[in-house]
N, C-alpha and C. Protein backbone atom coordinates (compact mmCIF):
# COMPACT_ATOMS: atom_id res chain seq x y z
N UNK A 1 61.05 34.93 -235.43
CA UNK A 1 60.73 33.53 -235.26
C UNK A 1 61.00 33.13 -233.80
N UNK A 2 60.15 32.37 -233.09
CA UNK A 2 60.22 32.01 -231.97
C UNK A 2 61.38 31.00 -231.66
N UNK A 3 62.30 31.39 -230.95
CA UNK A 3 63.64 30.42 -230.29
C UNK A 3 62.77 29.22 -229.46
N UNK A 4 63.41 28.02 -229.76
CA UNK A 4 62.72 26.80 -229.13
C UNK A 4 64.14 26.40 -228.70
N UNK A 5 64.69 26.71 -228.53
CA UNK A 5 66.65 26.37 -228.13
C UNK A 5 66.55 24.59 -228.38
N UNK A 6 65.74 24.19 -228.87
CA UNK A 6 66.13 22.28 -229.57
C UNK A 6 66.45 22.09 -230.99
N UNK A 7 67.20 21.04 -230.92
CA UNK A 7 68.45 20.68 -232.25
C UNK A 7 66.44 19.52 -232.66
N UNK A 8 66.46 18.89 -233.57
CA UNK A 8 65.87 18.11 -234.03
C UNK A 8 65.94 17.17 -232.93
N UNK A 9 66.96 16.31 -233.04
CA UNK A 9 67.46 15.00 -232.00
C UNK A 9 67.30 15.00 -230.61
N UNK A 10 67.40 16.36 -229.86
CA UNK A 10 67.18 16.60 -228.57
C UNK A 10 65.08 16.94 -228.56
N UNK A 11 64.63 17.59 -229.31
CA UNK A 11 63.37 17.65 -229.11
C UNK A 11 62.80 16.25 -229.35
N UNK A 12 63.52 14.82 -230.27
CA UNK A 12 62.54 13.58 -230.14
C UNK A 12 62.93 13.23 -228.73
N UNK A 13 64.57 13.26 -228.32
CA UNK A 13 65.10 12.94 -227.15
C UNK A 13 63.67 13.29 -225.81
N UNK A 14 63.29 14.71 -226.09
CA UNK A 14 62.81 15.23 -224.85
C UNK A 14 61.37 14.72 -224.62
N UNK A 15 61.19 14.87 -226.01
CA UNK A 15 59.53 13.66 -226.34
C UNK A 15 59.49 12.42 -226.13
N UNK A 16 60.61 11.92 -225.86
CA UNK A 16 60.96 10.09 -225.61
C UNK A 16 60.76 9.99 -223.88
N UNK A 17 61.22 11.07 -223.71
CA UNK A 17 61.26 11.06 -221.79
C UNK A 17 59.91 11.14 -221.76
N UNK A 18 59.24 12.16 -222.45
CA UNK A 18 58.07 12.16 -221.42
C UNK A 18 57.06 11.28 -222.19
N UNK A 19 57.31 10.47 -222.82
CA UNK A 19 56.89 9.21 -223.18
C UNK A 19 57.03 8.36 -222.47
N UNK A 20 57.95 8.21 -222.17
CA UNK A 20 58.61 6.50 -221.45
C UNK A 20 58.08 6.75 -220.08
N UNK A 21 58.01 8.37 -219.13
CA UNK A 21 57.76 8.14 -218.11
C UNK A 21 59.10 7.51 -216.71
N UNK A 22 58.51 6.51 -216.03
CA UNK A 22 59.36 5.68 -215.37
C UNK A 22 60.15 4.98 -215.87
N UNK A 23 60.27 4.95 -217.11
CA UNK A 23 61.34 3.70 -217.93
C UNK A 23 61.88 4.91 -219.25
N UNK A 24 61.92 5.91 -218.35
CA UNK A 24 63.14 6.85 -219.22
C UNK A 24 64.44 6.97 -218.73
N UNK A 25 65.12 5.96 -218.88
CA UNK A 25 66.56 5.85 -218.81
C UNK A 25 67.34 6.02 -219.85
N UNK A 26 68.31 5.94 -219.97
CA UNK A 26 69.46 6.35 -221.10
C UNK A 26 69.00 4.89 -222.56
N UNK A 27 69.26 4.01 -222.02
CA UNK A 27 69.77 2.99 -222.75
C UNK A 27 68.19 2.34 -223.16
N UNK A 28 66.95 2.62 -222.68
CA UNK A 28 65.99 2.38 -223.17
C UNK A 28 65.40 3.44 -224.46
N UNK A 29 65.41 4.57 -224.16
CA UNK A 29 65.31 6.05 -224.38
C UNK A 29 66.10 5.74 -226.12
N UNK A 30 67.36 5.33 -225.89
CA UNK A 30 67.93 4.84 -227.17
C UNK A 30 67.79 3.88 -227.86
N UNK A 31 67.22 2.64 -227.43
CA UNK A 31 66.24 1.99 -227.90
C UNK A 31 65.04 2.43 -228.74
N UNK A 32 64.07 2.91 -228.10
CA UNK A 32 63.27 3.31 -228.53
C UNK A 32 63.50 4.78 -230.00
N UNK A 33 64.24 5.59 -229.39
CA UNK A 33 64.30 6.19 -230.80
C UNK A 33 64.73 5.57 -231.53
N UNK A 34 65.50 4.44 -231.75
CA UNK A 34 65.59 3.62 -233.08
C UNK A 34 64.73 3.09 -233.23
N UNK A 35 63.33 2.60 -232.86
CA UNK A 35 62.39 1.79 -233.00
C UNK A 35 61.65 2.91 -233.62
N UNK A 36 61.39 4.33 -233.50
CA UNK A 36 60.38 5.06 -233.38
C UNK A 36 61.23 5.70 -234.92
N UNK A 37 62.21 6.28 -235.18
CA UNK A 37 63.30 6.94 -236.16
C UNK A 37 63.91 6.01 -237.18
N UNK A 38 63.89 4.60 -236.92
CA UNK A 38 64.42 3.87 -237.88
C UNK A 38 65.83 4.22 -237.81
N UNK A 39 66.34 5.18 -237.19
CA UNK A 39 67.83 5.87 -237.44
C UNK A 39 68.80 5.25 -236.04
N UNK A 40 69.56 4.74 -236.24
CA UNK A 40 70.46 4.72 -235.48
C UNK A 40 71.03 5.63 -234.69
N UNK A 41 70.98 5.32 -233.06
CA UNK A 41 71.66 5.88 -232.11
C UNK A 41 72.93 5.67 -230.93
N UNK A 42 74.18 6.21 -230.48
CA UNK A 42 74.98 5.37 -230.03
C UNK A 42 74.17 5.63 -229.28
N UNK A 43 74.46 4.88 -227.56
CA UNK A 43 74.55 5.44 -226.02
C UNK A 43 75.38 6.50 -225.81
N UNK A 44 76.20 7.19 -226.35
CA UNK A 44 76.99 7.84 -225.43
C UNK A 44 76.33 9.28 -225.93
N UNK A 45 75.57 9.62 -227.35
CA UNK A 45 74.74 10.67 -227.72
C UNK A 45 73.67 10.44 -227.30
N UNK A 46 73.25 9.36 -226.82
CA UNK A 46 72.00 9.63 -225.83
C UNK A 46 72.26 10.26 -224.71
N UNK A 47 73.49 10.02 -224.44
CA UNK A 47 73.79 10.46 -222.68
C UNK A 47 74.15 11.89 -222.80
N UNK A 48 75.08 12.14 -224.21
CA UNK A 48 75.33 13.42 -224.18
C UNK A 48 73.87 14.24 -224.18
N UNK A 49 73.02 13.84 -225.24
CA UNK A 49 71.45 14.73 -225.76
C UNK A 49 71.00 14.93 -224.16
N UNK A 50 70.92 13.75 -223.03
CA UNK A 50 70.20 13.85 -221.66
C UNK A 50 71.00 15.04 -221.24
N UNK A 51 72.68 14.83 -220.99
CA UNK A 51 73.06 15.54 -220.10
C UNK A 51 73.11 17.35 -220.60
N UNK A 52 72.83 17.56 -221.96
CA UNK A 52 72.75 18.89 -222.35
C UNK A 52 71.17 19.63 -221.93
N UNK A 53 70.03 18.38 -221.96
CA UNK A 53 68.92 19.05 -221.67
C UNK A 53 68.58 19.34 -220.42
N UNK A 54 69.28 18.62 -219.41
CA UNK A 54 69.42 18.68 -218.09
C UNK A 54 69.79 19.84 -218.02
N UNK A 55 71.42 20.28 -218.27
CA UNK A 55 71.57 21.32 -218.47
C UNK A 55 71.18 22.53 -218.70
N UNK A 56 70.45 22.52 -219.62
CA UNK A 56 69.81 23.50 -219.75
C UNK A 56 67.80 23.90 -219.29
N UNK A 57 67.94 22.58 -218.36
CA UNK A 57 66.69 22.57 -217.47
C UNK A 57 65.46 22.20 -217.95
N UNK A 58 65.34 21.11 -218.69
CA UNK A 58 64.55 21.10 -220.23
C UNK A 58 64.43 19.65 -218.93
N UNK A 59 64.99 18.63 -218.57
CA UNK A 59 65.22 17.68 -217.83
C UNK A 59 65.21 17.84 -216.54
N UNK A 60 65.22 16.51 -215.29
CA UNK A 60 65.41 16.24 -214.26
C UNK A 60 66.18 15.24 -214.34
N UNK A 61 66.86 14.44 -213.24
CA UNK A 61 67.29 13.64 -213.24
C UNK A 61 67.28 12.77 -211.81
N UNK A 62 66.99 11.68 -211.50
CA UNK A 62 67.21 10.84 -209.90
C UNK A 62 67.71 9.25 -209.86
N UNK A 63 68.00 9.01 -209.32
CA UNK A 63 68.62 7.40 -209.41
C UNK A 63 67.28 6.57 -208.72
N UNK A 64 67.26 5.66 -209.24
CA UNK A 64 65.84 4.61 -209.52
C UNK A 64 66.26 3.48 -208.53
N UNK A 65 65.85 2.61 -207.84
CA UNK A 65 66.09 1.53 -206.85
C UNK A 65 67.06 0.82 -207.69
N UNK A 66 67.39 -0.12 -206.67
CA UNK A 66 68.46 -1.51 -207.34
C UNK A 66 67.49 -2.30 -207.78
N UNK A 67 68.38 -2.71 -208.66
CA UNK A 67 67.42 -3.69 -209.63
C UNK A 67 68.11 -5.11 -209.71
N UNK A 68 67.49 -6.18 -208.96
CA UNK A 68 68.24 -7.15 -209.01
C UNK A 68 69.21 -8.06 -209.97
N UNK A 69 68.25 -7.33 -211.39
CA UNK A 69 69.02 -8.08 -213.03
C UNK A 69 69.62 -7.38 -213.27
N UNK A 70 70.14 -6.32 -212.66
CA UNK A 70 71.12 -5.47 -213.12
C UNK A 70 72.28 -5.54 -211.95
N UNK A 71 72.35 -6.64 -211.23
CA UNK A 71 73.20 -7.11 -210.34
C UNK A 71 73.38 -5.94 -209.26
N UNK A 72 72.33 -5.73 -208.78
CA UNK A 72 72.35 -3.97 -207.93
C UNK A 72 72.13 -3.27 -207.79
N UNK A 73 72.55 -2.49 -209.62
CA UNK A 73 72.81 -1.31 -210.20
C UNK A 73 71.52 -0.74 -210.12
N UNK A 74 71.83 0.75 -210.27
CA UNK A 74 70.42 1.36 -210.18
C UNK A 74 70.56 1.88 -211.65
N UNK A 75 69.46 2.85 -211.89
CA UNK A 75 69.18 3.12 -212.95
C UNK A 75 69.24 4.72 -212.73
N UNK A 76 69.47 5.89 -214.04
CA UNK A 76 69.42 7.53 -213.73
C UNK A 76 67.92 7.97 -214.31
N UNK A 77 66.75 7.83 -213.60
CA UNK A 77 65.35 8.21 -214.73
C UNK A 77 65.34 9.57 -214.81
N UNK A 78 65.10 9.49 -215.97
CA UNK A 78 64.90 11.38 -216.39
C UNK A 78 63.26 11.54 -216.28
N UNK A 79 62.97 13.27 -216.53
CA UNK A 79 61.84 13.44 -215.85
C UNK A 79 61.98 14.74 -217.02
N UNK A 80 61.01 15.01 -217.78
CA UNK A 80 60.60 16.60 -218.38
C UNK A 80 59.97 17.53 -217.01
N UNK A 81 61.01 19.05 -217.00
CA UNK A 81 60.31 20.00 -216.48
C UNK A 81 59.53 20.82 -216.74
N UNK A 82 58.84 21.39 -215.95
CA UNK A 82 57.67 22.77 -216.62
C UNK A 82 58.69 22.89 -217.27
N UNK A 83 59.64 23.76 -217.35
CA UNK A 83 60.42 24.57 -218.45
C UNK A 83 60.26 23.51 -219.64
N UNK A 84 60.49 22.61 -219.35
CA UNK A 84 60.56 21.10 -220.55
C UNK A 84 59.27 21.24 -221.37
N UNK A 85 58.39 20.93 -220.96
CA UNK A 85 56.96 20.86 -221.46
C UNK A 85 57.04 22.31 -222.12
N UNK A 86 56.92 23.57 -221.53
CA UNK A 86 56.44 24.64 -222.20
C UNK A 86 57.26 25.09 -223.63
N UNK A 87 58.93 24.64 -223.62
CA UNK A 87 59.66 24.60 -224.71
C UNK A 87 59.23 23.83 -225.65
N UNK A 88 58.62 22.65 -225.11
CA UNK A 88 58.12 21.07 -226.45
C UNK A 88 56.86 22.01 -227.06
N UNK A 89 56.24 22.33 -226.26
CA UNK A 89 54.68 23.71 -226.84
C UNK A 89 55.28 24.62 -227.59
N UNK A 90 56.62 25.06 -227.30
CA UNK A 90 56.63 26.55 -228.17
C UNK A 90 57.17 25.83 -229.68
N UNK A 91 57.79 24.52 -229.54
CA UNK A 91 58.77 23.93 -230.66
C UNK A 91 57.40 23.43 -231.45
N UNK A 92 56.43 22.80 -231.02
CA UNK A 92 55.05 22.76 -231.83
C UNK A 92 54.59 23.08 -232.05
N UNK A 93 54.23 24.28 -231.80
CA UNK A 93 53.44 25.79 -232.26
C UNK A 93 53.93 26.01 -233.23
N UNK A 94 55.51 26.29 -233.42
CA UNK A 94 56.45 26.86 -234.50
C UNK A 94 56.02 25.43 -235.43
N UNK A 95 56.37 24.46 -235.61
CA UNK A 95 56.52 23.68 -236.47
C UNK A 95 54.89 23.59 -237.23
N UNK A 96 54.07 23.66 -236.12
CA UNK A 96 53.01 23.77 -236.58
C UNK A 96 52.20 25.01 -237.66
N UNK A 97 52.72 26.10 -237.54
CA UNK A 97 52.26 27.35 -237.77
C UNK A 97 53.31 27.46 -239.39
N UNK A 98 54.49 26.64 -239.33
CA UNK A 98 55.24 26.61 -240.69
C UNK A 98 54.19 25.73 -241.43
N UNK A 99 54.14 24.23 -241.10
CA UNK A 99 52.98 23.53 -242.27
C UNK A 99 52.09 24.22 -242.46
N UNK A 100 51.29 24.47 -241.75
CA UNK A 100 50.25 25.61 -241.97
C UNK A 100 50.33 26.67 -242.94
N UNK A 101 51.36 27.19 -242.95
CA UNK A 101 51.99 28.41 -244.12
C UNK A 101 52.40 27.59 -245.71
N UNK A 102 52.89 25.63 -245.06
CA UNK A 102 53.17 25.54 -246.42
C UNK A 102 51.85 25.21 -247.40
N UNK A 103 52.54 25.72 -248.49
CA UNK A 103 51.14 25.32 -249.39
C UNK A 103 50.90 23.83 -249.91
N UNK A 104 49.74 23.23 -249.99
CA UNK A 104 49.67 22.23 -249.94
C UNK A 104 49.78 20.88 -248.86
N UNK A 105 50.42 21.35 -247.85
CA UNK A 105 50.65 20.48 -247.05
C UNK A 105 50.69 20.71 -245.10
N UNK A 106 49.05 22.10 -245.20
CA UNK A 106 48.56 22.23 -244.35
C UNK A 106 48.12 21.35 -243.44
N UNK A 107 48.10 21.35 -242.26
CA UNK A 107 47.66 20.31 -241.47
C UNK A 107 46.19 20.26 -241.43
N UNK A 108 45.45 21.64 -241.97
CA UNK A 108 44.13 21.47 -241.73
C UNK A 108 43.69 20.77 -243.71
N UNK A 109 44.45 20.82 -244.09
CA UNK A 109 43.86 20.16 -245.22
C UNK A 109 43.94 18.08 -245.19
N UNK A 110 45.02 17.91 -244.29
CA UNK A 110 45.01 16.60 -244.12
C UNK A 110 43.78 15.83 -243.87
């Protein structure tokens, strides 16, 4: 079976970045998977899920201008790398190629 090295939570995590784009920050990023999951998320497992995929190069990371409503503060935007993208392909292939096998609930029968 093909290794996709993502937990469930870190592959929506990594799909949320390259969703959001420019407004993939921590605290939006966690927003949104509760909007998108219905499931509750703290901030500080968002920050952990960012700082492990970073880690393991799945992520980028850069600090974003001051933002005046944020009295200054800048923001950390994350960014999916090639490595990022080609792991989200191998984790959909796999997931894909299992429905496919299950019976009844092929994707080409949908």
């Amino acid at each position: 079976m093909l290794e996709t090295k993502l937990g469930e939570f870190e592959e929506v995590i990594l799909l949320l970045v390259g969703i959001l784009e420019e407004e993939a920050y921590a605290y939006h990023i966690a927003r949104v998977f509760e909007d998108e999951t219905g499931r509750k998320v703290s901030i500080g497992a968002t920050h952990s899920a960012l700082k492990r995929l970073e880690g393991k190069g799945f992520l980028s990371s850069s600090m974003s201008d001051p933002f005046d409503e944020r009295g200054g503060r800048r923001r950390r935007i994350f960014k999916v790398t090639a490595y990022g993208v080609k792991t989200l392909k191998e984790a959909q292939a796999l997931r894909l190629s299992l429905w496919n096998q299950f019976p009844g609930l092929s994707t080409d029968s949908i």
